[in-house]
PDB file of N, CA and C in Angstrom:
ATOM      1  N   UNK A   1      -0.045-133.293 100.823  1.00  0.00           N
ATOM      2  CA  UNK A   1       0.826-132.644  99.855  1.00  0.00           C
ATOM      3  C   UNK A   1       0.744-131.137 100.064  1.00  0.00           C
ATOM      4  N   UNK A   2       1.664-130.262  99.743  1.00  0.00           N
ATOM      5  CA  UNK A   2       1.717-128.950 100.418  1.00  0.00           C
ATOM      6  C   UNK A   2       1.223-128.370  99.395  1.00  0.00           C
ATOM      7  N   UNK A   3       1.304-126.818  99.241  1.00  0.00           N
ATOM      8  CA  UNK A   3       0.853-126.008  98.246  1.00  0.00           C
ATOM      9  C   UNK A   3       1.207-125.929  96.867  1.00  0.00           C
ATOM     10  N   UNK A   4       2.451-126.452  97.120  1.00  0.00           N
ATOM     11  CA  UNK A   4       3.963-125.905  95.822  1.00  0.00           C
ATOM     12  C   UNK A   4       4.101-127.296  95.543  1.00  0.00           C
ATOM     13  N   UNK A   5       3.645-128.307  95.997  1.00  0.00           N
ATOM     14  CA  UNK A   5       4.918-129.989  95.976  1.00  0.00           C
ATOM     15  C   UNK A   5       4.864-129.985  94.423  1.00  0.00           C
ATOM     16  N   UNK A   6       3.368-130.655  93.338  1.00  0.00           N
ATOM     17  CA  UNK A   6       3.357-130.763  92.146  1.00  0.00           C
ATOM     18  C   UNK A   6       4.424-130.051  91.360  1.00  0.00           C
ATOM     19  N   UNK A   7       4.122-128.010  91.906  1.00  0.00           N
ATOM     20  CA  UNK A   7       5.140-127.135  90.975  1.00  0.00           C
ATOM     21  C   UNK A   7       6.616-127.527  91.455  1.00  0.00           C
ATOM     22  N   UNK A   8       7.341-127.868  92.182  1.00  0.00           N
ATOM     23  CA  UNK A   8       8.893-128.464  93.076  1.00  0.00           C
ATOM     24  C   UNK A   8       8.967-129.696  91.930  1.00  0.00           C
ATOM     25  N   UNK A   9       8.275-130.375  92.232  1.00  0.00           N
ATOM     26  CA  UNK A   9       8.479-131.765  91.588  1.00  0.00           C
ATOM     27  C   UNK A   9       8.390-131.570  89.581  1.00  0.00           C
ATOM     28  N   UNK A  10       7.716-130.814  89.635  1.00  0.00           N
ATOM     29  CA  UNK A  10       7.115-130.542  88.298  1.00  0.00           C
ATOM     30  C   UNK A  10       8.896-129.765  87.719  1.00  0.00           C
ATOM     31  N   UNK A  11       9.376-128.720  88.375  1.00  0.00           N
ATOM     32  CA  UNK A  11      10.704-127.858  88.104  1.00  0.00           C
ATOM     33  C   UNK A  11      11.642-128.864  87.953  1.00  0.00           C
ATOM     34  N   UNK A  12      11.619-129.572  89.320  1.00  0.00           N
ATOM     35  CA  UNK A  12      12.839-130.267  89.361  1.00  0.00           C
ATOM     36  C   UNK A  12      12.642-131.764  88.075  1.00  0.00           C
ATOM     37  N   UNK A  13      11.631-132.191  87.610  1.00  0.00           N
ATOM     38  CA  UNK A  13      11.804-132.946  85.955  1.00  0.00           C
ATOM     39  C   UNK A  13      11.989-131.933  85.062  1.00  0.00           C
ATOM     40  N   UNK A  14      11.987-131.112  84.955  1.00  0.00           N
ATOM     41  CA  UNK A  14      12.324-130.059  83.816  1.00  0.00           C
ATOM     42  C   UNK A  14      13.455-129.674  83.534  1.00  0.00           C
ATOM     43  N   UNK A  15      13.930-129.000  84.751  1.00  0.00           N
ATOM     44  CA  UNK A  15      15.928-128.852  84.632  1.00  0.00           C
ATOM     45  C   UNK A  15      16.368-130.041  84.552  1.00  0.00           C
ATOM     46  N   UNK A  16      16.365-131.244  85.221  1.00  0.00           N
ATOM     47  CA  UNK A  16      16.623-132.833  84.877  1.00  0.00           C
ATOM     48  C   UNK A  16      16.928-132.935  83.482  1.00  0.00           C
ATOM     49  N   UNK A  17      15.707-133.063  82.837  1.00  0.00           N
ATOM     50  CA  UNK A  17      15.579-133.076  81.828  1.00  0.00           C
ATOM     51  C   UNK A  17      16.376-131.825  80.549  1.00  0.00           C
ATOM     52  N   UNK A  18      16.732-130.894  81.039  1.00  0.00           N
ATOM     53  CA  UNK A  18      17.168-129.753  80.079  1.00  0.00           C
ATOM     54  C   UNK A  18      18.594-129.137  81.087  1.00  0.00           C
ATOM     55  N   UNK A  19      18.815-129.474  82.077  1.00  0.00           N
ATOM     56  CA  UNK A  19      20.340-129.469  82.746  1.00  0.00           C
ATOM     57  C   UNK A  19      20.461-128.005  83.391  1.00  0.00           C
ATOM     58  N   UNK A  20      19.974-127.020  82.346  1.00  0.00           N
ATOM     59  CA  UNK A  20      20.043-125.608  83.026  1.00  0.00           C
ATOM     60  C   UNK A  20      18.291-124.529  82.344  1.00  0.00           C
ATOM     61  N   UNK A  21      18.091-123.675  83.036  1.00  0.00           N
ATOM     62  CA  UNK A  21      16.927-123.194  81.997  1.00  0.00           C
ATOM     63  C   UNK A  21      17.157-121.536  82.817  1.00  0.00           C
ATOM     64  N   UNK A  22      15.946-120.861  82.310  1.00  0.00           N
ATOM     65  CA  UNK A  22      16.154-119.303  82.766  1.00  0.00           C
ATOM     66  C   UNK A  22      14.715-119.640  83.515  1.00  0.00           C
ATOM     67  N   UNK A  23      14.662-118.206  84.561  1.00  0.00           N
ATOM     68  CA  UNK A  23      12.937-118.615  84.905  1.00  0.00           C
ATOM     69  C   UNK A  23      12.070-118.391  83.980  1.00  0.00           C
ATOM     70  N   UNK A  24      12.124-117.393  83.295  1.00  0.00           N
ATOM     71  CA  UNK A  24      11.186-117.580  82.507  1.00  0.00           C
ATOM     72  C   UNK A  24      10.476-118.585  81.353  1.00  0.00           C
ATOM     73  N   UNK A  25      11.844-119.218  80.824  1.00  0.00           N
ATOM     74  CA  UNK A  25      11.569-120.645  80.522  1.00  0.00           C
ATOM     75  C   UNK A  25      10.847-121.647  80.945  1.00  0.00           C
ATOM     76  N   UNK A  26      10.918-121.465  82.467  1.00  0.00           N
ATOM     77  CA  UNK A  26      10.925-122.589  83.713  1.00  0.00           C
ATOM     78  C   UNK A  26       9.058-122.112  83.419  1.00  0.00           C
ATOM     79  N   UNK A  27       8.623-120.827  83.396  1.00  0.00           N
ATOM     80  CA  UNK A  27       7.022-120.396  83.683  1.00  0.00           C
ATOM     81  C   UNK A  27       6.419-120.846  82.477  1.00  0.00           C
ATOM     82  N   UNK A  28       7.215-120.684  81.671  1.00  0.00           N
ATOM     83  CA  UNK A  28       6.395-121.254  80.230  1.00  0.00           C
ATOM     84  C   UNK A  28       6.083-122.886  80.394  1.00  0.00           C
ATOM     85  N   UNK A  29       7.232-123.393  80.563  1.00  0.00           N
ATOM     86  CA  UNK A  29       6.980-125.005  80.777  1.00  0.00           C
ATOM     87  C   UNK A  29       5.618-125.726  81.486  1.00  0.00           C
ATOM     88  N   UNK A  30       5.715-124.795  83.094  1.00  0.00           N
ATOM     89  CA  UNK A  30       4.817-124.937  83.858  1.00  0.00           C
ATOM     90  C   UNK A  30       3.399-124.583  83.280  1.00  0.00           C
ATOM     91  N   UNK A  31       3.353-123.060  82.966  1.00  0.00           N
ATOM     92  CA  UNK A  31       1.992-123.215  82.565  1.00  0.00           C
ATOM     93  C   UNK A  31       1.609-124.005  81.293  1.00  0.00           C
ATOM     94  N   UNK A  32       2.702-124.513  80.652  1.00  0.00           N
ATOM     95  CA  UNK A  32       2.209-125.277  79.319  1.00  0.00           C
ATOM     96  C   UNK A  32       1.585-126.423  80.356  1.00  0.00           C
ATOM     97  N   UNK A  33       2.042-127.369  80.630  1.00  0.00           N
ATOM     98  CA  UNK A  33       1.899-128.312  81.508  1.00  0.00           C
ATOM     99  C   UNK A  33       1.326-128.156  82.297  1.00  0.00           C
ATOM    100  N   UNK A  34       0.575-127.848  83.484  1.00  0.00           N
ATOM    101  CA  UNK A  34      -0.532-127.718  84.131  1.00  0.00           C
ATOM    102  C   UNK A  34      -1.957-126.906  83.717  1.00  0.00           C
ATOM    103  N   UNK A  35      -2.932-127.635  83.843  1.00  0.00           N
ATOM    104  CA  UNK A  35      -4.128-126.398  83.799  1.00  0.00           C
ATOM    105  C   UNK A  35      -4.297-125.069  84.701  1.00  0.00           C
ATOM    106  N   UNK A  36      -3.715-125.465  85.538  1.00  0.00           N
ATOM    107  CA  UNK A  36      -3.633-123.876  86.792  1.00  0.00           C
ATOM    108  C   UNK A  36      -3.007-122.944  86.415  1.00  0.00           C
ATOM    109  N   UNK A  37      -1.561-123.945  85.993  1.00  0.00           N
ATOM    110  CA  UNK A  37      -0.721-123.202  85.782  1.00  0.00           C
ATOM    111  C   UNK A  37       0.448-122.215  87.023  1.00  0.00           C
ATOM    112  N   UNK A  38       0.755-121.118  86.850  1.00  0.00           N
ATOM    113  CA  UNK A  38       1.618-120.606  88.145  1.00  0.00           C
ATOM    114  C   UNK A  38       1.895-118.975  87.461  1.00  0.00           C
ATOM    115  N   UNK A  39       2.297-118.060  88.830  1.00  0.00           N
ATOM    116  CA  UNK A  39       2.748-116.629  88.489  1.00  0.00           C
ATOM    117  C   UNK A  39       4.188-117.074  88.309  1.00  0.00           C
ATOM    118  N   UNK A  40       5.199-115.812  87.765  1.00  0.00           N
ATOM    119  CA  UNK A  40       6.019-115.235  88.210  1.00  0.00           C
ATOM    120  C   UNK A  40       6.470-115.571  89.427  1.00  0.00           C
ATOM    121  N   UNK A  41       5.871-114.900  90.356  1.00  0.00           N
ATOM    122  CA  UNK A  41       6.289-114.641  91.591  1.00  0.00           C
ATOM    123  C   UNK A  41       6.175-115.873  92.251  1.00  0.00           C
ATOM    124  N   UNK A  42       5.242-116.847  91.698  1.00  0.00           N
ATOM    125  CA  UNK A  42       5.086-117.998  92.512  1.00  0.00           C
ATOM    126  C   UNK A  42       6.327-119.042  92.213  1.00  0.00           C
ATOM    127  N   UNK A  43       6.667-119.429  91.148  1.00  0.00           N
ATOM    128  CA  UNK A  43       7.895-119.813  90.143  1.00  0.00           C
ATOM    129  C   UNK A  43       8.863-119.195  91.229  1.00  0.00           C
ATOM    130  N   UNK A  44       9.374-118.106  91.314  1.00  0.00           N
ATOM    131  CA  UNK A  44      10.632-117.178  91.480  1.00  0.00           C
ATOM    132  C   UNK A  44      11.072-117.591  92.742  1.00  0.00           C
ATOM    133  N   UNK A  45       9.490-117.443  93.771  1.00  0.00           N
ATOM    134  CA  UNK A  45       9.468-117.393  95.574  1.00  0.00           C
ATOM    135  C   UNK A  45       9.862-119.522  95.174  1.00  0.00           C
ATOM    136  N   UNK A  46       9.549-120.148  94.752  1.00  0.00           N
ATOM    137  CA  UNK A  46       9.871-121.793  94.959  1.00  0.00           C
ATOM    138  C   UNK A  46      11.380-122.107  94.552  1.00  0.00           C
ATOM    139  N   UNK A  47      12.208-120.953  93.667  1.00  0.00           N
ATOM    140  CA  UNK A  47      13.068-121.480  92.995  1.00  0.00           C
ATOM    141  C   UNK A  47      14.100-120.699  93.703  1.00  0.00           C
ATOM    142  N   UNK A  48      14.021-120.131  94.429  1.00  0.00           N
ATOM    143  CA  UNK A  48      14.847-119.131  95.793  1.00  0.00           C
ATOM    144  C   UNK A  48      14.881-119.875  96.458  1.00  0.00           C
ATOM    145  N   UNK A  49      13.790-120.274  97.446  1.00  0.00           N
ATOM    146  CA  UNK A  49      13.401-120.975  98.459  1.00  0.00           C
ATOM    147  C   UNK A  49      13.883-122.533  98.821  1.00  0.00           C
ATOM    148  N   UNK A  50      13.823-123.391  97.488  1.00  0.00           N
ATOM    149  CA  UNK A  50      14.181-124.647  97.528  1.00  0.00           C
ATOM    150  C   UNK A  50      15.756-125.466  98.039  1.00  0.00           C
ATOM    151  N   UNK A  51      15.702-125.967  98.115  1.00  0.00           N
ATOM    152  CA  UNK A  51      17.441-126.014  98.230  1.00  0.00           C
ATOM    153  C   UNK A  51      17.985-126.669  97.314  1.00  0.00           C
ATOM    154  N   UNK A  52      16.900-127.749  96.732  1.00  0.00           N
ATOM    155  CA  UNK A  52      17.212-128.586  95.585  1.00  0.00           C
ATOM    156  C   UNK A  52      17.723-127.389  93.825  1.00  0.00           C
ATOM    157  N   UNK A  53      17.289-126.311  94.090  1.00  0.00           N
ATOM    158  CA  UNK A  53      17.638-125.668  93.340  1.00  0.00           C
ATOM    159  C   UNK A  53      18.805-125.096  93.050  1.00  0.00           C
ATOM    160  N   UNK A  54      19.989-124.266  92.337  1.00  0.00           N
ATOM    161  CA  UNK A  54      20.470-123.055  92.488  1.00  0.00           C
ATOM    162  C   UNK A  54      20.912-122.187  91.424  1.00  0.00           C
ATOM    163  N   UNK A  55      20.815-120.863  91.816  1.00  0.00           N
ATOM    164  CA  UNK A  55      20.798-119.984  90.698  1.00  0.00           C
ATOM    165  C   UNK A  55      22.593-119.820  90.111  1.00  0.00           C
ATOM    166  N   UNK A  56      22.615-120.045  88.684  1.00  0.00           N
ATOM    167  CA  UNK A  56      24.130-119.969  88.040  1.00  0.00           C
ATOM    168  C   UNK A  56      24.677-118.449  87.196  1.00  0.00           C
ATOM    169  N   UNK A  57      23.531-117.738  87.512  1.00  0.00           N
ATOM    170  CA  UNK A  57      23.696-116.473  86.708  1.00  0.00           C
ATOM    171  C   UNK A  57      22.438-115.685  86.517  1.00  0.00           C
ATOM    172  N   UNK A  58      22.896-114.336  85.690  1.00  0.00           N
ATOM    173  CA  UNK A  58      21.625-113.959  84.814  1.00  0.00           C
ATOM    174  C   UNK A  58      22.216-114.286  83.937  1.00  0.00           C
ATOM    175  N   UNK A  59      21.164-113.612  83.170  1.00  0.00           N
ATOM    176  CA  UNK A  59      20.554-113.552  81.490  1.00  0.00           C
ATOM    177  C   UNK A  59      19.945-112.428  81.342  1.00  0.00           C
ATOM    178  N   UNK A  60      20.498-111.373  80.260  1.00  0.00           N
ATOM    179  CA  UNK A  60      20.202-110.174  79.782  1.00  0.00           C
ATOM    180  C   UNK A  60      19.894-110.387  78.283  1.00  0.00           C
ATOM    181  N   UNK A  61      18.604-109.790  78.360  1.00  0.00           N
ATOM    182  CA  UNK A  61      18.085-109.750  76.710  1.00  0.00           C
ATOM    183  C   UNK A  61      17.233-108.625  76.900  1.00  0.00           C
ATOM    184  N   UNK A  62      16.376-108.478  75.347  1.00  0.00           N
ATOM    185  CA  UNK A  62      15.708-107.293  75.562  1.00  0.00           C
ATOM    186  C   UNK A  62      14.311-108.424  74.615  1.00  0.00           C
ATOM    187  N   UNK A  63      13.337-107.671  75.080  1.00  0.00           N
ATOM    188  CA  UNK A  63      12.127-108.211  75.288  1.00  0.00           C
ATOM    189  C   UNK A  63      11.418-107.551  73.632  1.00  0.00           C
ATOM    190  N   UNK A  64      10.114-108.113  73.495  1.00  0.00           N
ATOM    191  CA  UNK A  64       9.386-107.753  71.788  1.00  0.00           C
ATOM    192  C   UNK A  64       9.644-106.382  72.006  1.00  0.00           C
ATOM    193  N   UNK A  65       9.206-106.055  73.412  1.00  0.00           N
ATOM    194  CA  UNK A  65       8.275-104.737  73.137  1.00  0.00           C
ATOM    195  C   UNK A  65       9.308-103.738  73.531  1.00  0.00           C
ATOM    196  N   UNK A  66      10.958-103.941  73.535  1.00  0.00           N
ATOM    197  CA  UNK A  66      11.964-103.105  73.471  1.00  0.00           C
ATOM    198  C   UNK A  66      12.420-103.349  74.635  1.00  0.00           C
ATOM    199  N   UNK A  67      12.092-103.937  75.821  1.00  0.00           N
ATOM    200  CA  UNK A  67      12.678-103.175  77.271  1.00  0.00           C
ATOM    201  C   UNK A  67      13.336-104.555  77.569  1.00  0.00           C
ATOM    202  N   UNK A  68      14.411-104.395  78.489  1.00  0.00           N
ATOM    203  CA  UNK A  68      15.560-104.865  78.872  1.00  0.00           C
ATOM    204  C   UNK A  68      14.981-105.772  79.993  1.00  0.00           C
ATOM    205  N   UNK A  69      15.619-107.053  80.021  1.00  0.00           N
ATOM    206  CA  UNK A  69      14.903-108.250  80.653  1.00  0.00           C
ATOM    207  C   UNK A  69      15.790-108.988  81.714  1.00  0.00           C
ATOM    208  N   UNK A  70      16.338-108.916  82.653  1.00  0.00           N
ATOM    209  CA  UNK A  70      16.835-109.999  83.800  1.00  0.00           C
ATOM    210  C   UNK A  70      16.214-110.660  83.663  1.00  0.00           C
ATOM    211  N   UNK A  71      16.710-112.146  83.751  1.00  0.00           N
ATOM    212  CA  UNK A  71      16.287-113.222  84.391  1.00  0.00           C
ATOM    213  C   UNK A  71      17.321-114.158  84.986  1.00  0.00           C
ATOM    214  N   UNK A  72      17.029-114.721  86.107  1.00  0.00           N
ATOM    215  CA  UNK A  72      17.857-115.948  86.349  1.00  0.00           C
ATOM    216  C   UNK A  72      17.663-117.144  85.848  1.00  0.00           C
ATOM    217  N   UNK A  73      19.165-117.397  85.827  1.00  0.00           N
ATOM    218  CA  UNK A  73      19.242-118.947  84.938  1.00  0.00           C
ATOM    219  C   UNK A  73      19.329-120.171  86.238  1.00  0.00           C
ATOM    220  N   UNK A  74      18.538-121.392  86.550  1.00  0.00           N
ATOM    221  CA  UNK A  74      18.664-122.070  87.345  1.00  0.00           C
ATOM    222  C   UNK A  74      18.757-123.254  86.981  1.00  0.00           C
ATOM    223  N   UNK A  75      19.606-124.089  87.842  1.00  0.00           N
ATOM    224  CA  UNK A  75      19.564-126.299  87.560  1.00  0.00           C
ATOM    225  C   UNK A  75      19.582-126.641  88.880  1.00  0.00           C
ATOM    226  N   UNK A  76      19.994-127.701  88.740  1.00  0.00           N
ATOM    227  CA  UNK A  76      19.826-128.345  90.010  1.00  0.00           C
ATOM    228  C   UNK A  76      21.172-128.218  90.937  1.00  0.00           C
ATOM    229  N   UNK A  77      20.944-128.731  92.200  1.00  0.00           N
ATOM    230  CA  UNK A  77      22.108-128.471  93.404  1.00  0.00           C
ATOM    231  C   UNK A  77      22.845-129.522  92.894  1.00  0.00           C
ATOM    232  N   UNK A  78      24.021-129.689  93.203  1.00  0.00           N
ATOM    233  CA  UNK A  78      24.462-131.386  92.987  1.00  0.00           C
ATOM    234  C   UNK A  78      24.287-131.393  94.465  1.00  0.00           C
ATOM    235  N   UNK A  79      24.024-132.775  94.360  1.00  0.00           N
ATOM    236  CA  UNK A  79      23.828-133.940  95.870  1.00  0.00           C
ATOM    237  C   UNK A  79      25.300-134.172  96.934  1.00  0.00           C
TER     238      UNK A  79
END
């Protein structure tokens, strides 16, 4: 099993399950759900990378602590 398979497999039941999400959504899920858990960057670099993935937009909000937030929103490829 490779480095990422669990977190791939782990993403791809999550959007399944919820159809579209943002990444940051996607990091919360993960670290709720695993004890390891995952970065940012580790999330971001698998959800670029995959093909089973693809990105449908951003998402602009602004964060507690005032500052302005990108994120991408991702689901699955269709087949």
């Amino acid at each position: 099993m490779g480095r990422s398979a669990r977190l791939r497999d782990e993403i791809v039941r999550y959007l399944d399950s919820t159809g579209e999400s943002n990444t940051s959504q996607i990091l919360e899920h993960v670290n709720r759900r695993f004890r390891w858990g995952a970065t940012m960057n580790q999330v971001g670099n698998v959800l670029a990378r995959d093909s089973r993935f693809v990105k449908q937009g951003l998402d602009e909000g602004i964060t507690m602590a005032g500052f302005r937030e990108r994120v991408c929103i991702w689901a699955l490829a269709a087949n």
